[in-house]
N, C-alpha and C. Protein backbone atom coordinates (compact mmCIF):
# COMPACT_ATOMS: atom_id res chain seq x y z
N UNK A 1 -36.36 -27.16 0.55
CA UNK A 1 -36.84 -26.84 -0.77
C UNK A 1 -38.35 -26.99 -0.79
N UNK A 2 -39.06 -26.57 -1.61
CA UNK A 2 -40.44 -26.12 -1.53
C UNK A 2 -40.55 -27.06 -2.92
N UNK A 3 -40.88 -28.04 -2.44
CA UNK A 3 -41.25 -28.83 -3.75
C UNK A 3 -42.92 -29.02 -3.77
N UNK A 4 -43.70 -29.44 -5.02
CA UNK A 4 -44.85 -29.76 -5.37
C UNK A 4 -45.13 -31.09 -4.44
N UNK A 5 -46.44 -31.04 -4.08
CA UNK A 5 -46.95 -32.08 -3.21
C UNK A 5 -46.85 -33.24 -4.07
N UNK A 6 -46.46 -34.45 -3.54
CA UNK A 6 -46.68 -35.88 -4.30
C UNK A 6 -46.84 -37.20 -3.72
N UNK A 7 -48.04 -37.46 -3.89
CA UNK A 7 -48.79 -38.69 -3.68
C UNK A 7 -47.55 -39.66 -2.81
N UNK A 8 -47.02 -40.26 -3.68
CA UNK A 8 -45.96 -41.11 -3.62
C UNK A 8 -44.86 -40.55 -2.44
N UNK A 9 -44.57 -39.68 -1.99
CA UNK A 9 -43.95 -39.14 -1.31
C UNK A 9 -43.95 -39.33 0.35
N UNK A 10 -43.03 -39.19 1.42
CA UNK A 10 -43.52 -38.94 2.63
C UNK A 10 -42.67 -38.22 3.15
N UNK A 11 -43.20 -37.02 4.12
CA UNK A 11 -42.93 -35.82 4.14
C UNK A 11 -42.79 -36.22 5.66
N UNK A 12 -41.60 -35.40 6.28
CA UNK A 12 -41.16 -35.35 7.61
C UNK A 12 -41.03 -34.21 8.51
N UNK A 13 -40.95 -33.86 9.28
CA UNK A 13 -41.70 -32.84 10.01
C UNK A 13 -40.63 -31.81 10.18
N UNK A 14 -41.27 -30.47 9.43
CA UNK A 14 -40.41 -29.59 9.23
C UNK A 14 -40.56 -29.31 7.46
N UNK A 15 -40.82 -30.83 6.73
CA UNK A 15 -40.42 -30.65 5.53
C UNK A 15 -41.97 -29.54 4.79
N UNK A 16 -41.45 -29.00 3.31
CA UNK A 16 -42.30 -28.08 2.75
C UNK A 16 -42.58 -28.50 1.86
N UNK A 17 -44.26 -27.75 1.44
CA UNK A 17 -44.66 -28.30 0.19
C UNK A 17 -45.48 -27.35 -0.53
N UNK A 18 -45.74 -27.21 -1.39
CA UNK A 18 -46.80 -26.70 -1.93
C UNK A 18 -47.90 -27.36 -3.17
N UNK A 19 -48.78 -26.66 -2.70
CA UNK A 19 -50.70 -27.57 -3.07
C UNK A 19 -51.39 -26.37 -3.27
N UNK A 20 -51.63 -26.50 -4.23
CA UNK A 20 -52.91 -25.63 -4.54
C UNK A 20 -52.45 -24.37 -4.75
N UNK A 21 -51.47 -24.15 -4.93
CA UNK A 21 -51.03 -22.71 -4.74
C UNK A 21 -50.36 -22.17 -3.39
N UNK A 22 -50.66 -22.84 -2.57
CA UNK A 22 -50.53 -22.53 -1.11
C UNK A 22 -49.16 -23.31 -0.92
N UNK A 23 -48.43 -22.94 0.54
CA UNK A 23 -47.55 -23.24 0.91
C UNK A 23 -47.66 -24.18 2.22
N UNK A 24 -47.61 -25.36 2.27
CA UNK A 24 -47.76 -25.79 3.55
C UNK A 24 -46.39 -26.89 4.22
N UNK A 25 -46.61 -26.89 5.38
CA UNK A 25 -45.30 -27.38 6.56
C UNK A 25 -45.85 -28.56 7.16
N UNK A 26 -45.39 -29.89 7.13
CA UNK A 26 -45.52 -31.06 7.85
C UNK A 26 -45.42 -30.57 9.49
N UNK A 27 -46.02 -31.01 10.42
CA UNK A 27 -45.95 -30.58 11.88
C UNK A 27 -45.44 -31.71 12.09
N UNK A 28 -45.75 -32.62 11.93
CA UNK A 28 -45.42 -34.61 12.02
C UNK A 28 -44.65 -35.10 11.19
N UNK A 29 -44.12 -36.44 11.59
CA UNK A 29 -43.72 -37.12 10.22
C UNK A 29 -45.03 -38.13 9.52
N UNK A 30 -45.02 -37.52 8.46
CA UNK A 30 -46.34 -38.31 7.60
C UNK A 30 -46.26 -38.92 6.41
N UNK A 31 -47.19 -40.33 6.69
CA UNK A 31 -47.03 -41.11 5.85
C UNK A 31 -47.76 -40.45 4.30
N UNK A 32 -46.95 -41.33 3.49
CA UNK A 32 -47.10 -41.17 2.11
C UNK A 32 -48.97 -40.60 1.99
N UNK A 33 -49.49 -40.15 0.75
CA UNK A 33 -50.92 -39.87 0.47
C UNK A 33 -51.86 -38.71 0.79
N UNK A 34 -51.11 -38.24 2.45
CA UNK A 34 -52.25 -37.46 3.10
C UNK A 34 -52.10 -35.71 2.49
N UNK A 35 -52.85 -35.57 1.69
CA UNK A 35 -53.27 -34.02 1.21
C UNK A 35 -53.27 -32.82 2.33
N UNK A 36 -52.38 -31.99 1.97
CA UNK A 36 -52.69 -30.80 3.01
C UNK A 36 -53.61 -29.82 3.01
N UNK A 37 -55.36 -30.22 2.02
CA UNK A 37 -56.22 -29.72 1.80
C UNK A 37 -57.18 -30.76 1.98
N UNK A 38 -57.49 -31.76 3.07
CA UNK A 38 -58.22 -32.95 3.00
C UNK A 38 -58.33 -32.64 4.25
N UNK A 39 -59.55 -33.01 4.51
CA UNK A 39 -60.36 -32.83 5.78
C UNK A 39 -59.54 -33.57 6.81
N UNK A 40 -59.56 -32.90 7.98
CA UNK A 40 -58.47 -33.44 9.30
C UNK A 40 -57.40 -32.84 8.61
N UNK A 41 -56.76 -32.59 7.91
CA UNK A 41 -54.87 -32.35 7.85
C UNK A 41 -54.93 -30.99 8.52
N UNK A 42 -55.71 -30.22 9.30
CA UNK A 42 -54.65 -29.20 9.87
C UNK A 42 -54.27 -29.80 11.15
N UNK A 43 -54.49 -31.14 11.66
CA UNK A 43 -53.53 -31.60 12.48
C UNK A 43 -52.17 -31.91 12.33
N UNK A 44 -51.91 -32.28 10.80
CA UNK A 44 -50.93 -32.82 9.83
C UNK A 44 -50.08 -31.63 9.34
N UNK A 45 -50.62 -30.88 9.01
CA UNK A 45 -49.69 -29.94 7.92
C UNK A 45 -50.50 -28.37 8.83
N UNK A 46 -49.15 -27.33 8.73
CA UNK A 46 -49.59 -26.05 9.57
C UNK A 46 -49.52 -25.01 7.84
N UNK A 47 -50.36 -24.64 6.96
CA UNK A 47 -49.93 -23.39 6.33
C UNK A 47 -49.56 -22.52 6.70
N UNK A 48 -48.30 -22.18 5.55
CA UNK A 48 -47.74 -20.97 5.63
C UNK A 48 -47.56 -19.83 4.43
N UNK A 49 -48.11 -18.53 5.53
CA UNK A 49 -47.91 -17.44 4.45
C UNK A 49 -47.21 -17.65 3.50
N UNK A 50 -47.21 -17.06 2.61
CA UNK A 50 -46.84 -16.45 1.38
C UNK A 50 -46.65 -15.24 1.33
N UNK A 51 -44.77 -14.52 1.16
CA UNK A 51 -44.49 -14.05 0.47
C UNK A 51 -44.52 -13.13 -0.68
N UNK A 52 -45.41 -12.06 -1.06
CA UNK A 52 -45.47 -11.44 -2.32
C UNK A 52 -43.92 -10.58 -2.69
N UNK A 53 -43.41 -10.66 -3.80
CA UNK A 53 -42.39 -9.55 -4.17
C UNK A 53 -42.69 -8.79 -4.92
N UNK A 54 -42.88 -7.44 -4.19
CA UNK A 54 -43.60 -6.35 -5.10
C UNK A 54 -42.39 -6.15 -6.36
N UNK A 55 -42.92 -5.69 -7.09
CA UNK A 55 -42.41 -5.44 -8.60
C UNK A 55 -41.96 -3.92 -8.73
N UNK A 56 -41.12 -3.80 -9.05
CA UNK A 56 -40.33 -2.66 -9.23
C UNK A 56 -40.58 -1.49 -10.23
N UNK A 57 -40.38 -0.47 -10.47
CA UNK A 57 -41.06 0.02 -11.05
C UNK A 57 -39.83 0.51 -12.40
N UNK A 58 -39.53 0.70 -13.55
CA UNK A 58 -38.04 0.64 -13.49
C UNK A 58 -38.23 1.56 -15.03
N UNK A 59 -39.39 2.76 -14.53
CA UNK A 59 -39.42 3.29 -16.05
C UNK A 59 -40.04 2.92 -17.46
N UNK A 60 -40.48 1.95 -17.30
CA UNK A 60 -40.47 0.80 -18.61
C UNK A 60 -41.64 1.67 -19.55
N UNK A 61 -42.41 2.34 -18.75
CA UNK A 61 -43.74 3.28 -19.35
C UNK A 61 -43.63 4.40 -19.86
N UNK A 62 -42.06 4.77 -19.48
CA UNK A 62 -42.08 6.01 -20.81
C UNK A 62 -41.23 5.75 -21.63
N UNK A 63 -41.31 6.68 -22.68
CA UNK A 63 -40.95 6.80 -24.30
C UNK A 63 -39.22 7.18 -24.25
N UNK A 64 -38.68 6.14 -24.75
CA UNK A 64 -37.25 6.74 -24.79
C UNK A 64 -37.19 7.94 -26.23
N UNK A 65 -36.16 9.06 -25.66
CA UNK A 65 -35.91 10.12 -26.49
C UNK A 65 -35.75 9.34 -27.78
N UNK A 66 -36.09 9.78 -29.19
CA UNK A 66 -35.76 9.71 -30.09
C UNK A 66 -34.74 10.04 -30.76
N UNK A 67 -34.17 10.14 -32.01
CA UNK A 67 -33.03 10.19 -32.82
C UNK A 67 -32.36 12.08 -33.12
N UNK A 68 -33.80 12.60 -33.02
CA UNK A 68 -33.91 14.00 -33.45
C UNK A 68 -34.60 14.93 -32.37
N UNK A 69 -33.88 15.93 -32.03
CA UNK A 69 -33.77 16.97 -30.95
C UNK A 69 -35.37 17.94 -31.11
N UNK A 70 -35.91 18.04 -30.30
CA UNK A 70 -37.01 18.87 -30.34
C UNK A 70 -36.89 19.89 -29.30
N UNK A 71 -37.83 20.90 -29.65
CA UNK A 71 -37.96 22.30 -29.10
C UNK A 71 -37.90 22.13 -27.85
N UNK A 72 -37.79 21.41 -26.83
CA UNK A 72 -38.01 21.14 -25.65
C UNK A 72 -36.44 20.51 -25.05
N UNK A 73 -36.02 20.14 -26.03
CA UNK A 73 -34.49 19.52 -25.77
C UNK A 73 -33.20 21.02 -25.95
N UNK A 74 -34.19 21.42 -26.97
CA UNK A 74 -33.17 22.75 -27.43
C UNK A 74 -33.53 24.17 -26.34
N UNK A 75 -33.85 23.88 -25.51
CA UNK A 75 -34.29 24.93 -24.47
C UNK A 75 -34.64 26.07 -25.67
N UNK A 76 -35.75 26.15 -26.31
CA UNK A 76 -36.45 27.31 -27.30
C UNK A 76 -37.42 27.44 -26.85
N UNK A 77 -37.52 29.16 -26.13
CA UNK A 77 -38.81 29.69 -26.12
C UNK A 77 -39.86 30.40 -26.97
């Protein structure tokens, strides 16, 4: 599970976290405190990509037909 980084915590190697927005991976087992954005931790913690899920596109931008038939519905030339 990708839980929020926490102080109080100690993270074992393999385990996930995320900081700052970012996603990062214990390489070690590490004691409670050490930030995976603190000078020295890329010995400690390896980041990892991120994931985007593009968004679908699903119509939402046009106008649903209305109640009443127009010249264009009634095939009229």
């Amino acid at each position: 599970m990708n839980e929020i980084w926490s102080r109080r915590s100690s993270y074992y190697q393999g385990q996930r976290c995320r900081h700052g927005g970012k996603l990062y991976e214990a390489k070690y087992d590490i004691c409670r405190g050490v930030k995976p954005d603190s000078p020295g931790s890329e010995k400690l913690w390896k980041p990892l990509p991120t994931v985007s899920v593009p968004v679908k596109a699903n119509g939402a931008g046009r106008k649903a037909p209305g109640a009443y038939l127009t010249r264009s519905m009634m095939g009229h030339r």
